[in-house]
ModelCIF file with pLDDT and N, C-alpha, C, O atoms, coordinates in Angstrom:
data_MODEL
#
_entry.id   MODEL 
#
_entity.id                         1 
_entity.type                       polymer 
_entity.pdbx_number_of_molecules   1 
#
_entity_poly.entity_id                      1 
_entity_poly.type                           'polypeptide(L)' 
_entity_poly.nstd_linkage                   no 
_entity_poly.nstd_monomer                   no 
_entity_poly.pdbx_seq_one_letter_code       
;(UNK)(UNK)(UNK)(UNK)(UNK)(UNK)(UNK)(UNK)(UNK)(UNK)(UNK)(UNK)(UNK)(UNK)(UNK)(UNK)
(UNK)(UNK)(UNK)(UNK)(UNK)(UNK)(UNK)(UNK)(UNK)(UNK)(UNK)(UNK)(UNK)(UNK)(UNK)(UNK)
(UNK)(UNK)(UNK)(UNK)(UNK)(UNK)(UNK)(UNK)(UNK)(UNK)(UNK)(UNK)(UNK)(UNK)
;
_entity_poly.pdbx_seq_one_letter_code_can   XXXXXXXXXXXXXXXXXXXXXXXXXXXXXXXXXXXXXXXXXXXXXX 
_entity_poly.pdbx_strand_id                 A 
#
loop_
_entity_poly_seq.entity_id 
_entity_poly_seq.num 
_entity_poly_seq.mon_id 
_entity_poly_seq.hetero 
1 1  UNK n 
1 2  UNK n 
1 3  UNK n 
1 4  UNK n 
1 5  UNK n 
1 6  UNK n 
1 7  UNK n 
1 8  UNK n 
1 9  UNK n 
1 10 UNK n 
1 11 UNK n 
1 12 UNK n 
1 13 UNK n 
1 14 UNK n 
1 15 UNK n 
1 16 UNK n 
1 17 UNK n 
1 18 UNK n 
1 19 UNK n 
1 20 UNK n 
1 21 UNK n 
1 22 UNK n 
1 23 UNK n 
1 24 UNK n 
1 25 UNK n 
1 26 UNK n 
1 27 UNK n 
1 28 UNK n 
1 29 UNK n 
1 30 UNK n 
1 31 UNK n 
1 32 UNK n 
1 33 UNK n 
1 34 UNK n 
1 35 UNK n 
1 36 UNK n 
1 37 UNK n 
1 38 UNK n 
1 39 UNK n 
1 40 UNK n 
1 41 UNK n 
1 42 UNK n 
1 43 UNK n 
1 44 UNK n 
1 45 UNK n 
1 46 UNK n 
#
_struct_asym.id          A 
_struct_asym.entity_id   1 
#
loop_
_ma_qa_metric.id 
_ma_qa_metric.mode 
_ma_qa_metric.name 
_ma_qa_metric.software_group_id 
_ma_qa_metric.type 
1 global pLDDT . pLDDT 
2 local  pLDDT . pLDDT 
#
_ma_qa_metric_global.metric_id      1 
_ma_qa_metric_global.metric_value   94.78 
_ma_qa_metric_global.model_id       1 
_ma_qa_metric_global.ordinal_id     1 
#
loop_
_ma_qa_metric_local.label_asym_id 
_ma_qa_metric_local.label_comp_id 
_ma_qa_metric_local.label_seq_id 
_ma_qa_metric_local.metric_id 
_ma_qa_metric_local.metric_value 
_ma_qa_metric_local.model_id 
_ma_qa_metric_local.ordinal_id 
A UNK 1  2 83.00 1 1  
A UNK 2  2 87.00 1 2  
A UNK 3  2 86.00 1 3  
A UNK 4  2 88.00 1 4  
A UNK 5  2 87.00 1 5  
A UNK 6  2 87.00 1 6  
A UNK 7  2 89.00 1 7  
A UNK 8  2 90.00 1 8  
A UNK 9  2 91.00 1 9  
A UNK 10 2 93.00 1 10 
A UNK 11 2 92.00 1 11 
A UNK 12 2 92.00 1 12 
A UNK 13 2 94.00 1 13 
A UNK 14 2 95.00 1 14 
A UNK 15 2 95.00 1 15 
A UNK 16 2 94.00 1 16 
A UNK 17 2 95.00 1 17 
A UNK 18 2 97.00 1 18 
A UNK 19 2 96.00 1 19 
A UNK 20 2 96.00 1 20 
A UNK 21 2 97.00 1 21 
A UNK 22 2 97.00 1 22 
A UNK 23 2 97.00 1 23 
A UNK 24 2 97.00 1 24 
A UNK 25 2 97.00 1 25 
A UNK 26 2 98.00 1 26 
A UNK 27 2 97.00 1 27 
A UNK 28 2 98.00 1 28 
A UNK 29 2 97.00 1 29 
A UNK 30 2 97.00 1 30 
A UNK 31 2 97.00 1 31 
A UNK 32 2 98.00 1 32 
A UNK 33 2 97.00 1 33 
A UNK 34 2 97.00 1 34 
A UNK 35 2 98.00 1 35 
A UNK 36 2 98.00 1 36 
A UNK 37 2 97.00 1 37 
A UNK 38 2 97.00 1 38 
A UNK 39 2 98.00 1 39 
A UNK 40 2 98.00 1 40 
A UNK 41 2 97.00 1 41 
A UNK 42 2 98.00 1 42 
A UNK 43 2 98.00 1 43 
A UNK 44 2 98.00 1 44 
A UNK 45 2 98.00 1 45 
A UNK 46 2 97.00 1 46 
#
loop_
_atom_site.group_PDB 
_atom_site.id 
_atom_site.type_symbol 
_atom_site.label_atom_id 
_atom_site.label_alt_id 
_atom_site.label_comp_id 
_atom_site.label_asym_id 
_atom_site.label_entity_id 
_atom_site.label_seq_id 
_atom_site.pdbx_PDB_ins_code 
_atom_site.Cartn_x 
_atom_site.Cartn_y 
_atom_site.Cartn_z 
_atom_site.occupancy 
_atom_site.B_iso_or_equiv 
_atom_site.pdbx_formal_charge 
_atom_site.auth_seq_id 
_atom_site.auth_comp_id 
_atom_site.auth_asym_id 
_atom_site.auth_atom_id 
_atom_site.pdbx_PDB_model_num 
ATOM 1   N N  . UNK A 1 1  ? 37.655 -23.135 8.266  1.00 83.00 ? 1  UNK A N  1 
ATOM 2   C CA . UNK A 1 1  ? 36.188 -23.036 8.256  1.00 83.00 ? 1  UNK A CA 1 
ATOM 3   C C  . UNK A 1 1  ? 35.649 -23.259 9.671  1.00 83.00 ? 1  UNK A C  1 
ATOM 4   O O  . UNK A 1 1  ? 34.905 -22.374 10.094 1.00 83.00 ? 1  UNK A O  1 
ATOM 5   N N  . UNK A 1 2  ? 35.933 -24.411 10.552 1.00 87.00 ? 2  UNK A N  1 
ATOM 6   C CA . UNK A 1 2  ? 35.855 -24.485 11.543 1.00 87.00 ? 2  UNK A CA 1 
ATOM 7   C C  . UNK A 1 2  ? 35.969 -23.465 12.759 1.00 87.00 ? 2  UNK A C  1 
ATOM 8   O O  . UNK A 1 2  ? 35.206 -23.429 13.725 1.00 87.00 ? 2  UNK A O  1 
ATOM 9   N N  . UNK A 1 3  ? 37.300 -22.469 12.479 1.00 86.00 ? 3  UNK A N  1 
ATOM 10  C CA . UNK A 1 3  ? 37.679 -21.373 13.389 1.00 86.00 ? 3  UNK A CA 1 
ATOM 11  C C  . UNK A 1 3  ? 36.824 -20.466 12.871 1.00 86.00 ? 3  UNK A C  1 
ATOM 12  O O  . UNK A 1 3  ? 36.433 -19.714 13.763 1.00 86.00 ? 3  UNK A O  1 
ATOM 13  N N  . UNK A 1 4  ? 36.302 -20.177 11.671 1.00 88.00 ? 4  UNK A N  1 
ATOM 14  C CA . UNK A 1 4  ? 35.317 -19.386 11.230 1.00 88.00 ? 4  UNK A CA 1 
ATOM 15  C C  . UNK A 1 4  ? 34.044 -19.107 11.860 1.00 88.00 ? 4  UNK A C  1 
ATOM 16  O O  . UNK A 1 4  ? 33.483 -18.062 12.189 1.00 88.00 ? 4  UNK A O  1 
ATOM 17  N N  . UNK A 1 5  ? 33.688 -20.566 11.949 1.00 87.00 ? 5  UNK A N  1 
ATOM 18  C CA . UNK A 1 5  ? 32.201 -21.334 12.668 1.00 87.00 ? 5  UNK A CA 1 
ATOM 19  C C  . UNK A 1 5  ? 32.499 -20.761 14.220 1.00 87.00 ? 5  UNK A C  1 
ATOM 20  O O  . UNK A 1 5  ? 31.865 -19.951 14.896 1.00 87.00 ? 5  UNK A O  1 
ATOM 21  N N  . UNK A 1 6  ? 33.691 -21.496 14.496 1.00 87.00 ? 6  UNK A N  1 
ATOM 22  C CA . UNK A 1 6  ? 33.265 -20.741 16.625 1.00 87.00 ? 6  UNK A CA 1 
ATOM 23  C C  . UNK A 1 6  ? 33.624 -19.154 16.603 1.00 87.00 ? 6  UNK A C  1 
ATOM 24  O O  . UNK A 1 6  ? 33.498 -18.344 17.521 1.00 87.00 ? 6  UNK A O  1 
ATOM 25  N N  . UNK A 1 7  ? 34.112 -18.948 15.276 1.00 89.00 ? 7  UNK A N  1 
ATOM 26  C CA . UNK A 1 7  ? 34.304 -17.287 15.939 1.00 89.00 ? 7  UNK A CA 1 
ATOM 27  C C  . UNK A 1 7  ? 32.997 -16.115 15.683 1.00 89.00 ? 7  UNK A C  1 
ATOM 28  O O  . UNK A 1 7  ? 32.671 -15.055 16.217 1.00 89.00 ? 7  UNK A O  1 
ATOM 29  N N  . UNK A 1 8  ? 32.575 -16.806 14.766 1.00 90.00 ? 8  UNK A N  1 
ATOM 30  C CA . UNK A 1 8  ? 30.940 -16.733 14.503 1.00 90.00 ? 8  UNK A CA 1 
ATOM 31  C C  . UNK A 1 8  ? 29.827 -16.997 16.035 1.00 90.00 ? 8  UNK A C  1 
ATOM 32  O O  . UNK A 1 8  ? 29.303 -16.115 16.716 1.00 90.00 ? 8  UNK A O  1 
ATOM 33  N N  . UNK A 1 9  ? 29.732 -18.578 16.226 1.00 91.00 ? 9  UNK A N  1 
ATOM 34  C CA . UNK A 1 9  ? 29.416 -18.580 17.532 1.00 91.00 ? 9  UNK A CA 1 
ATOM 35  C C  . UNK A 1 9  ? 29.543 -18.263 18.601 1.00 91.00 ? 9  UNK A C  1 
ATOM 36  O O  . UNK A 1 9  ? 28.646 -18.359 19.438 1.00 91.00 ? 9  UNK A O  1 
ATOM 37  N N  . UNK A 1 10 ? 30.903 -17.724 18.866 1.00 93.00 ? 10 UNK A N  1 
ATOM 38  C CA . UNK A 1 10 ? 31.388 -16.978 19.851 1.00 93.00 ? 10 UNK A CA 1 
ATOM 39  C C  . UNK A 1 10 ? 30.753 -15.686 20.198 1.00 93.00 ? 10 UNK A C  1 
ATOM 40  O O  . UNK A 1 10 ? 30.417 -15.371 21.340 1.00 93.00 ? 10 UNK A O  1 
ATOM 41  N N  . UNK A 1 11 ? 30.544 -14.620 18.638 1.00 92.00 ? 11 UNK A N  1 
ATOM 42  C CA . UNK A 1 11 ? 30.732 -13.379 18.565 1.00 92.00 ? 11 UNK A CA 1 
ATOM 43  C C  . UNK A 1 11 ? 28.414 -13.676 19.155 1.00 92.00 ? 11 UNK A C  1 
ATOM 44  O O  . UNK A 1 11 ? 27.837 -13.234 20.148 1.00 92.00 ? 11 UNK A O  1 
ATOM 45  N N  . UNK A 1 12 ? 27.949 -14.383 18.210 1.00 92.00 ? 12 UNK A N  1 
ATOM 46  C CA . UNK A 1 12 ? 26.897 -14.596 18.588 1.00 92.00 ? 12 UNK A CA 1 
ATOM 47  C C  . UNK A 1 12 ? 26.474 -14.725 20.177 1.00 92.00 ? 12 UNK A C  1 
ATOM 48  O O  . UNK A 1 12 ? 25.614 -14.058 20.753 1.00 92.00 ? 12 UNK A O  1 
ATOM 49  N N  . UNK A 1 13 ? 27.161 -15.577 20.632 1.00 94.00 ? 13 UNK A N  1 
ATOM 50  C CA . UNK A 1 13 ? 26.919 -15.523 22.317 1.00 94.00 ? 13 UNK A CA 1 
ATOM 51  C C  . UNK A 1 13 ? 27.122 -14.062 22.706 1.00 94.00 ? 13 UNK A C  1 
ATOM 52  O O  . UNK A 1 13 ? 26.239 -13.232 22.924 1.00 94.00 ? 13 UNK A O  1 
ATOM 53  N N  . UNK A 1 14 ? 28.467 -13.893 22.757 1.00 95.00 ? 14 UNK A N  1 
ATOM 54  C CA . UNK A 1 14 ? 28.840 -12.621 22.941 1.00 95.00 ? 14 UNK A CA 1 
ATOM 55  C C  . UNK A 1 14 ? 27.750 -11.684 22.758 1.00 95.00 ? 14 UNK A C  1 
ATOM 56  O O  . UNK A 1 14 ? 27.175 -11.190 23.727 1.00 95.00 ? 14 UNK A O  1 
ATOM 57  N N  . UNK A 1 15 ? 27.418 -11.397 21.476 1.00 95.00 ? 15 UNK A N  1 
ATOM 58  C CA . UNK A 1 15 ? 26.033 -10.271 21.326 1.00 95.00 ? 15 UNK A CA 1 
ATOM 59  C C  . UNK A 1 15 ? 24.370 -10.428 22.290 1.00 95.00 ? 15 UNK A C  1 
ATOM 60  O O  . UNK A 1 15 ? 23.554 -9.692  22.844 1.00 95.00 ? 15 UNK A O  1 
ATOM 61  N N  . UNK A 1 16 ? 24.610 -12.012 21.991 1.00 94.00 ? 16 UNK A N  1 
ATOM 62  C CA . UNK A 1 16 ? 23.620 -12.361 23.487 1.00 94.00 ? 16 UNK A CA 1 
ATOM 63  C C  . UNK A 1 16 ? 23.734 -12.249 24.771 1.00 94.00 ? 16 UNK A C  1 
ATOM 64  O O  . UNK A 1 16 ? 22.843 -11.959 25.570 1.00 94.00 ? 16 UNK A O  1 
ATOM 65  N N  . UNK A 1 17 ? 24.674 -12.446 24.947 1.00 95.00 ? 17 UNK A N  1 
ATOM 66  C CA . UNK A 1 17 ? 25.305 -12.235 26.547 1.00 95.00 ? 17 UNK A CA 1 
ATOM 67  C C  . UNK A 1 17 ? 25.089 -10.279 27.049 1.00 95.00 ? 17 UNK A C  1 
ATOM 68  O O  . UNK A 1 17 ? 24.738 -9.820  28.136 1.00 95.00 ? 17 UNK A O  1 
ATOM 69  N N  . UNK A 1 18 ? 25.491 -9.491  25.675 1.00 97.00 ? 18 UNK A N  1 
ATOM 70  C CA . UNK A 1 18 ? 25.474 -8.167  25.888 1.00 97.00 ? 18 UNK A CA 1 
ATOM 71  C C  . UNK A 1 18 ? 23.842 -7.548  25.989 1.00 97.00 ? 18 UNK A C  1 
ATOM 72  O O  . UNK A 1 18 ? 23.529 -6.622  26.737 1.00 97.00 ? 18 UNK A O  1 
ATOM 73  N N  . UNK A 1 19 ? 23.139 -8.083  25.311 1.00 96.00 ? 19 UNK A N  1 
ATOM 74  C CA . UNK A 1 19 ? 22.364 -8.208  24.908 1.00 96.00 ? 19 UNK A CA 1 
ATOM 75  C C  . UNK A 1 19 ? 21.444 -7.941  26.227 1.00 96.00 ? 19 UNK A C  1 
ATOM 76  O O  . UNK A 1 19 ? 20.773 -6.957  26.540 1.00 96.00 ? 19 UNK A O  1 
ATOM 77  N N  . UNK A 1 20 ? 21.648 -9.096  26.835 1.00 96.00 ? 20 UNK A N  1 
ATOM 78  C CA . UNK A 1 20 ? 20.814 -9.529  28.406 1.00 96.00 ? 20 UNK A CA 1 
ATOM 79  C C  . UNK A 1 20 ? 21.226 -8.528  29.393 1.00 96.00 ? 20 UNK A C  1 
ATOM 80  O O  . UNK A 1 20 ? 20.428 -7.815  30.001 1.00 96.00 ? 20 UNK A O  1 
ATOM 81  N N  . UNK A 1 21 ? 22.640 -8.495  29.549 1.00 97.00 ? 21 UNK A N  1 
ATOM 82  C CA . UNK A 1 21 ? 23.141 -7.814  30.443 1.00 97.00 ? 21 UNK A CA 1 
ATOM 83  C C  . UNK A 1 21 ? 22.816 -6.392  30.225 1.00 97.00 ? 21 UNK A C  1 
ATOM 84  O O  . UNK A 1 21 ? 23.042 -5.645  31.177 1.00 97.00 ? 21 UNK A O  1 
ATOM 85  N N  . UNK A 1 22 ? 22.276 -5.826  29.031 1.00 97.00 ? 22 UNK A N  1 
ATOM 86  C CA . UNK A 1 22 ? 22.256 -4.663  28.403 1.00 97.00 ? 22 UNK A CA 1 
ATOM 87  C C  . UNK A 1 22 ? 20.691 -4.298  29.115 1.00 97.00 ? 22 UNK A C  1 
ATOM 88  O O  . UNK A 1 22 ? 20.459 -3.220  29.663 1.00 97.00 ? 22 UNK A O  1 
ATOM 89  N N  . UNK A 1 23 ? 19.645 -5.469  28.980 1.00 97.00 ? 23 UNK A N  1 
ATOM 90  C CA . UNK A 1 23 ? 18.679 -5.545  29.324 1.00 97.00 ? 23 UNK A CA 1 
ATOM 91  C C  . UNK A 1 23 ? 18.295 -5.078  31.415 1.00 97.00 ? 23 UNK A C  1 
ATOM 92  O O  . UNK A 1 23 ? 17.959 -4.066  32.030 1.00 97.00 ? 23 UNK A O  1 
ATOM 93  N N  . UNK A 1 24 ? 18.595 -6.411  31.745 1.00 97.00 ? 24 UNK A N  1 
ATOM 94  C CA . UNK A 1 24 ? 19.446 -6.168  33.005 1.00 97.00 ? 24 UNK A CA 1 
ATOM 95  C C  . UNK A 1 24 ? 19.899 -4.951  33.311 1.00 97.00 ? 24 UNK A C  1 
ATOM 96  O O  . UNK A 1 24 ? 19.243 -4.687  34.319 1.00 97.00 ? 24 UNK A O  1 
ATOM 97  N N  . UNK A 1 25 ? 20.728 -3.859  33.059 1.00 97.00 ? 25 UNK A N  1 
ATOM 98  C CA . UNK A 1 25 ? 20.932 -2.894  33.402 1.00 97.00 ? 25 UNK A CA 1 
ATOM 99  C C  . UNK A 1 25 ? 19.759 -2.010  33.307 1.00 97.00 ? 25 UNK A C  1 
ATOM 100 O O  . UNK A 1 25 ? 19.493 -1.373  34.326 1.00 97.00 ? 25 UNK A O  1 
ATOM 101 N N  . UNK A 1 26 ? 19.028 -1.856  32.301 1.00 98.00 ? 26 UNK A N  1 
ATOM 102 C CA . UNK A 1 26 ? 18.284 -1.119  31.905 1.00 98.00 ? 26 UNK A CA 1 
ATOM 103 C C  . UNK A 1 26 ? 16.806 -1.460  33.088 1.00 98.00 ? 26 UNK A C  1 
ATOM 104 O O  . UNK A 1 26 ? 16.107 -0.579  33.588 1.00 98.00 ? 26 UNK A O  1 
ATOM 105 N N  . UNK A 1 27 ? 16.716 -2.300  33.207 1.00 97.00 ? 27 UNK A N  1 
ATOM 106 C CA . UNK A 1 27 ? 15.816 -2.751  34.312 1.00 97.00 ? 27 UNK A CA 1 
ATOM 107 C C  . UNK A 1 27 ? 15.963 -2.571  35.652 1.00 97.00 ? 27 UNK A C  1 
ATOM 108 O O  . UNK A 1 27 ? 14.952 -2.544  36.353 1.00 97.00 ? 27 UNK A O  1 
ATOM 109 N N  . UNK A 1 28 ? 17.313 -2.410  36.252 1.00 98.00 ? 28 UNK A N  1 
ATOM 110 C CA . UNK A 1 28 ? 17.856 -2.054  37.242 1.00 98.00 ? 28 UNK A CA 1 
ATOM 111 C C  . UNK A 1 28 ? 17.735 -0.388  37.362 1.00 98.00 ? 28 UNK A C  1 
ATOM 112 O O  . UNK A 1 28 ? 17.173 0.022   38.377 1.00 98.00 ? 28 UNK A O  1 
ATOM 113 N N  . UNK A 1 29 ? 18.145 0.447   36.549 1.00 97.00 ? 29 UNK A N  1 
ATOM 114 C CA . UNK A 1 29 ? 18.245 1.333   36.264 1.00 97.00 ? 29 UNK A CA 1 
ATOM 115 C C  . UNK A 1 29 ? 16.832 2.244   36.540 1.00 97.00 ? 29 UNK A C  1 
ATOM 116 O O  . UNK A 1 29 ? 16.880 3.259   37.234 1.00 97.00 ? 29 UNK A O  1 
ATOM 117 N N  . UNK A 1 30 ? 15.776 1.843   36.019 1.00 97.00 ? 30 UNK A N  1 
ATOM 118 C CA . UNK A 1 30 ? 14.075 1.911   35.984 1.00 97.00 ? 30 UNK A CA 1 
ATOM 119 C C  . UNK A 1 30 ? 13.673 1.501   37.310 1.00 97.00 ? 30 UNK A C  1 
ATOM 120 O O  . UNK A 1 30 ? 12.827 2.026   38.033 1.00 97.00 ? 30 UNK A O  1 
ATOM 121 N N  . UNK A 1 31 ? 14.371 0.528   37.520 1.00 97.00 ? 31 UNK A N  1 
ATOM 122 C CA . UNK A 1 31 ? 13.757 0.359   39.095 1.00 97.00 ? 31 UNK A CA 1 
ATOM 123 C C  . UNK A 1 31 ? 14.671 1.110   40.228 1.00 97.00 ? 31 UNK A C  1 
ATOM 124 O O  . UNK A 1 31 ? 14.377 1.058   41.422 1.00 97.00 ? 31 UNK A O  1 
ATOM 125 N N  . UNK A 1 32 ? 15.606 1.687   39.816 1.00 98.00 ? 32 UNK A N  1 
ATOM 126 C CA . UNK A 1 32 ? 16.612 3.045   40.752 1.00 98.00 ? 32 UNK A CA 1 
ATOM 127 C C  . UNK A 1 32 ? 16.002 3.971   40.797 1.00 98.00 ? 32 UNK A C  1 
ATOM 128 O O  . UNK A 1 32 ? 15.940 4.517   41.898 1.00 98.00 ? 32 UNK A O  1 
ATOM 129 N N  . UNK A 1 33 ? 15.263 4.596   39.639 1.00 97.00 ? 33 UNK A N  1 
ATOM 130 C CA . UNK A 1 33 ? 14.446 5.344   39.389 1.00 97.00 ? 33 UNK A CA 1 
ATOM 131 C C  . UNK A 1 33 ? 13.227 5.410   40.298 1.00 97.00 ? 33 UNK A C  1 
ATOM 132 O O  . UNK A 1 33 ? 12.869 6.261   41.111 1.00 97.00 ? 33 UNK A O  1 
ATOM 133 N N  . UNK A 1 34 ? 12.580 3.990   39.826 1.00 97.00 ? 34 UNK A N  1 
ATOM 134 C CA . UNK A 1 34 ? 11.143 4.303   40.937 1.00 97.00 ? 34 UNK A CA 1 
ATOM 135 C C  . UNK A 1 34 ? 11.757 4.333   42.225 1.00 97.00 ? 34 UNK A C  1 
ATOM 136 O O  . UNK A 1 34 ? 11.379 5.359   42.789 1.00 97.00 ? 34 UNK A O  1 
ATOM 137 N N  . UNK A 1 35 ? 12.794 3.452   43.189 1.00 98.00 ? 35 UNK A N  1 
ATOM 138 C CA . UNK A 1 35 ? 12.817 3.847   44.320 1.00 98.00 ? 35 UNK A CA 1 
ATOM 139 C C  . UNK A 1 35 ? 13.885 5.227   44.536 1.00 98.00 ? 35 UNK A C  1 
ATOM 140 O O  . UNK A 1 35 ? 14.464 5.240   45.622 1.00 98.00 ? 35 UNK A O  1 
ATOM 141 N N  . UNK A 1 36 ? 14.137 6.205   43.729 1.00 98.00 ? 36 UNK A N  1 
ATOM 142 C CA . UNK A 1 36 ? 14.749 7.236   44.062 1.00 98.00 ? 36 UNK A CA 1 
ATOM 143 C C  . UNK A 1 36 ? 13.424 8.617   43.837 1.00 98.00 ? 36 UNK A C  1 
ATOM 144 O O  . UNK A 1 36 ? 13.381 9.754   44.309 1.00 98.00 ? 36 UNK A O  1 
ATOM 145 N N  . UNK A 1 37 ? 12.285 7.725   42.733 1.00 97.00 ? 37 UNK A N  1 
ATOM 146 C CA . UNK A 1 37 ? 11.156 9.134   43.626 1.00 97.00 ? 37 UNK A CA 1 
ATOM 147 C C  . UNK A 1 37 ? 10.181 8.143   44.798 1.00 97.00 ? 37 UNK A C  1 
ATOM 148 O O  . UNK A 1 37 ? 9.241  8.744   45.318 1.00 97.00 ? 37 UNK A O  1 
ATOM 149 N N  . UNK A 1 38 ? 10.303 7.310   45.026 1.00 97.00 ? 38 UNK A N  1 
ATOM 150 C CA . UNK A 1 38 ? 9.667  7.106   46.818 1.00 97.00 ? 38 UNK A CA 1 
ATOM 151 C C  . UNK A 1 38 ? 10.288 7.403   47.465 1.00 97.00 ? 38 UNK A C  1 
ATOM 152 O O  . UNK A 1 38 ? 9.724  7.552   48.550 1.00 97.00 ? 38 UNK A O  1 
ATOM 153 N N  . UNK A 1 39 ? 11.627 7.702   47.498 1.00 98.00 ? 39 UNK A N  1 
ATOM 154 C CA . UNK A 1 39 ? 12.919 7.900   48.457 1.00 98.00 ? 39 UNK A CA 1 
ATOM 155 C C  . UNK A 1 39 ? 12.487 9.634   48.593 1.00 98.00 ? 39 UNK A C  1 
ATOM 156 O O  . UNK A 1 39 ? 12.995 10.158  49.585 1.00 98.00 ? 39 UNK A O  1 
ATOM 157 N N  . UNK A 1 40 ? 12.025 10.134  48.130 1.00 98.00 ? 40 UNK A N  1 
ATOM 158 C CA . UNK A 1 40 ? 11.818 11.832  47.647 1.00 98.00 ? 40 UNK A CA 1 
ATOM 159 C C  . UNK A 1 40 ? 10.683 11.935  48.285 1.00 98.00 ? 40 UNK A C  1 
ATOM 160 O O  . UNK A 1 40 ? 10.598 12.800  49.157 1.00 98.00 ? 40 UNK A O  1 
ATOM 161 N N  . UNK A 1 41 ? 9.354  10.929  47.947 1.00 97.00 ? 41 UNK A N  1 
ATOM 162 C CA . UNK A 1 41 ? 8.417  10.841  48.758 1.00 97.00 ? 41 UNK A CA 1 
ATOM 163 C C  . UNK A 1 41 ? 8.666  11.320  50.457 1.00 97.00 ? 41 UNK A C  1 
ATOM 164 O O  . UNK A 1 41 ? 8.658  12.283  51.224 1.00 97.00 ? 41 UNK A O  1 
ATOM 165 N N  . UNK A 1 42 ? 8.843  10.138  50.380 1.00 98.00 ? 42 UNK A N  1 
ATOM 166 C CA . UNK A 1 42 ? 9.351  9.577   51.911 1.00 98.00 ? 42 UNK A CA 1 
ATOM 167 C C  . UNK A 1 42 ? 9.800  10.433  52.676 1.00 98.00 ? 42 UNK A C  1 
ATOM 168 O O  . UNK A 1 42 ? 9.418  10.451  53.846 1.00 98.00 ? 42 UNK A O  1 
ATOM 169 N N  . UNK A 1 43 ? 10.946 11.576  52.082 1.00 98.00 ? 43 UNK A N  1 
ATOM 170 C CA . UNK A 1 43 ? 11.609 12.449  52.539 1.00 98.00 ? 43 UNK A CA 1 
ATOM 171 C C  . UNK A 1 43 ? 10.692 13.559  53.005 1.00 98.00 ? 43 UNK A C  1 
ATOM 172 O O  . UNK A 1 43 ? 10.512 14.036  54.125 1.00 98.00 ? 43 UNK A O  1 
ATOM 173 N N  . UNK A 1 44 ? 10.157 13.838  51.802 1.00 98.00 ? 44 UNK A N  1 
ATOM 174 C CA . UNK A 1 44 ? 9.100  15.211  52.188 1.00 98.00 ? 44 UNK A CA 1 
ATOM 175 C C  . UNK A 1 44 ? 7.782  14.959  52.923 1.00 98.00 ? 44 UNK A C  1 
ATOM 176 O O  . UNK A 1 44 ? 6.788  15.665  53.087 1.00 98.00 ? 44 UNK A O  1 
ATOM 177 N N  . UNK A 1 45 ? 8.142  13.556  53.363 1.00 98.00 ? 45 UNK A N  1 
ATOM 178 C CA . UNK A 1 45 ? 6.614  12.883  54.402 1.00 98.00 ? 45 UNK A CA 1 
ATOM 179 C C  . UNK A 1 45 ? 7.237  13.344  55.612 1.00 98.00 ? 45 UNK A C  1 
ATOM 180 O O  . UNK A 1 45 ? 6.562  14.063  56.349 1.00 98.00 ? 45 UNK A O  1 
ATOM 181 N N  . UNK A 1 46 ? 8.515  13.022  55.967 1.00 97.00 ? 46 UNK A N  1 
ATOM 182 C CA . UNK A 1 46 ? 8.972  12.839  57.196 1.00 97.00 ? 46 UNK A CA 1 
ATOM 183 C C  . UNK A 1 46 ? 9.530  14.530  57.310 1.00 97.00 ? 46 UNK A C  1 
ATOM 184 O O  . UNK A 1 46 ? 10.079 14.931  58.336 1.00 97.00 ? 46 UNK A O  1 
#
């Protein structure tokens, strides 16, 4: 029951941990975005 319980808690972190990091990417990603059209800007300024 015990190994039940941390593999439970485990899998829980785990889904949290993915969770964030899942987040995190996705935020990174959005912000690659905005600076890859100022980067486009920028280009066709200069």
């Amino acid at each position: 029951v015990r190994l039940e319980g941390d593999l439970r808690l485990m899998y829980r972190q785990h889904k949290d941990d993915m969770r964030g990091a899942t987040s995190r990417y996705q935020e990174a990603a959005a912000r690659c975005t905005v600076l890859s059209a100022r980067c486009a800007r920028q280009q066709e300024a200069l």
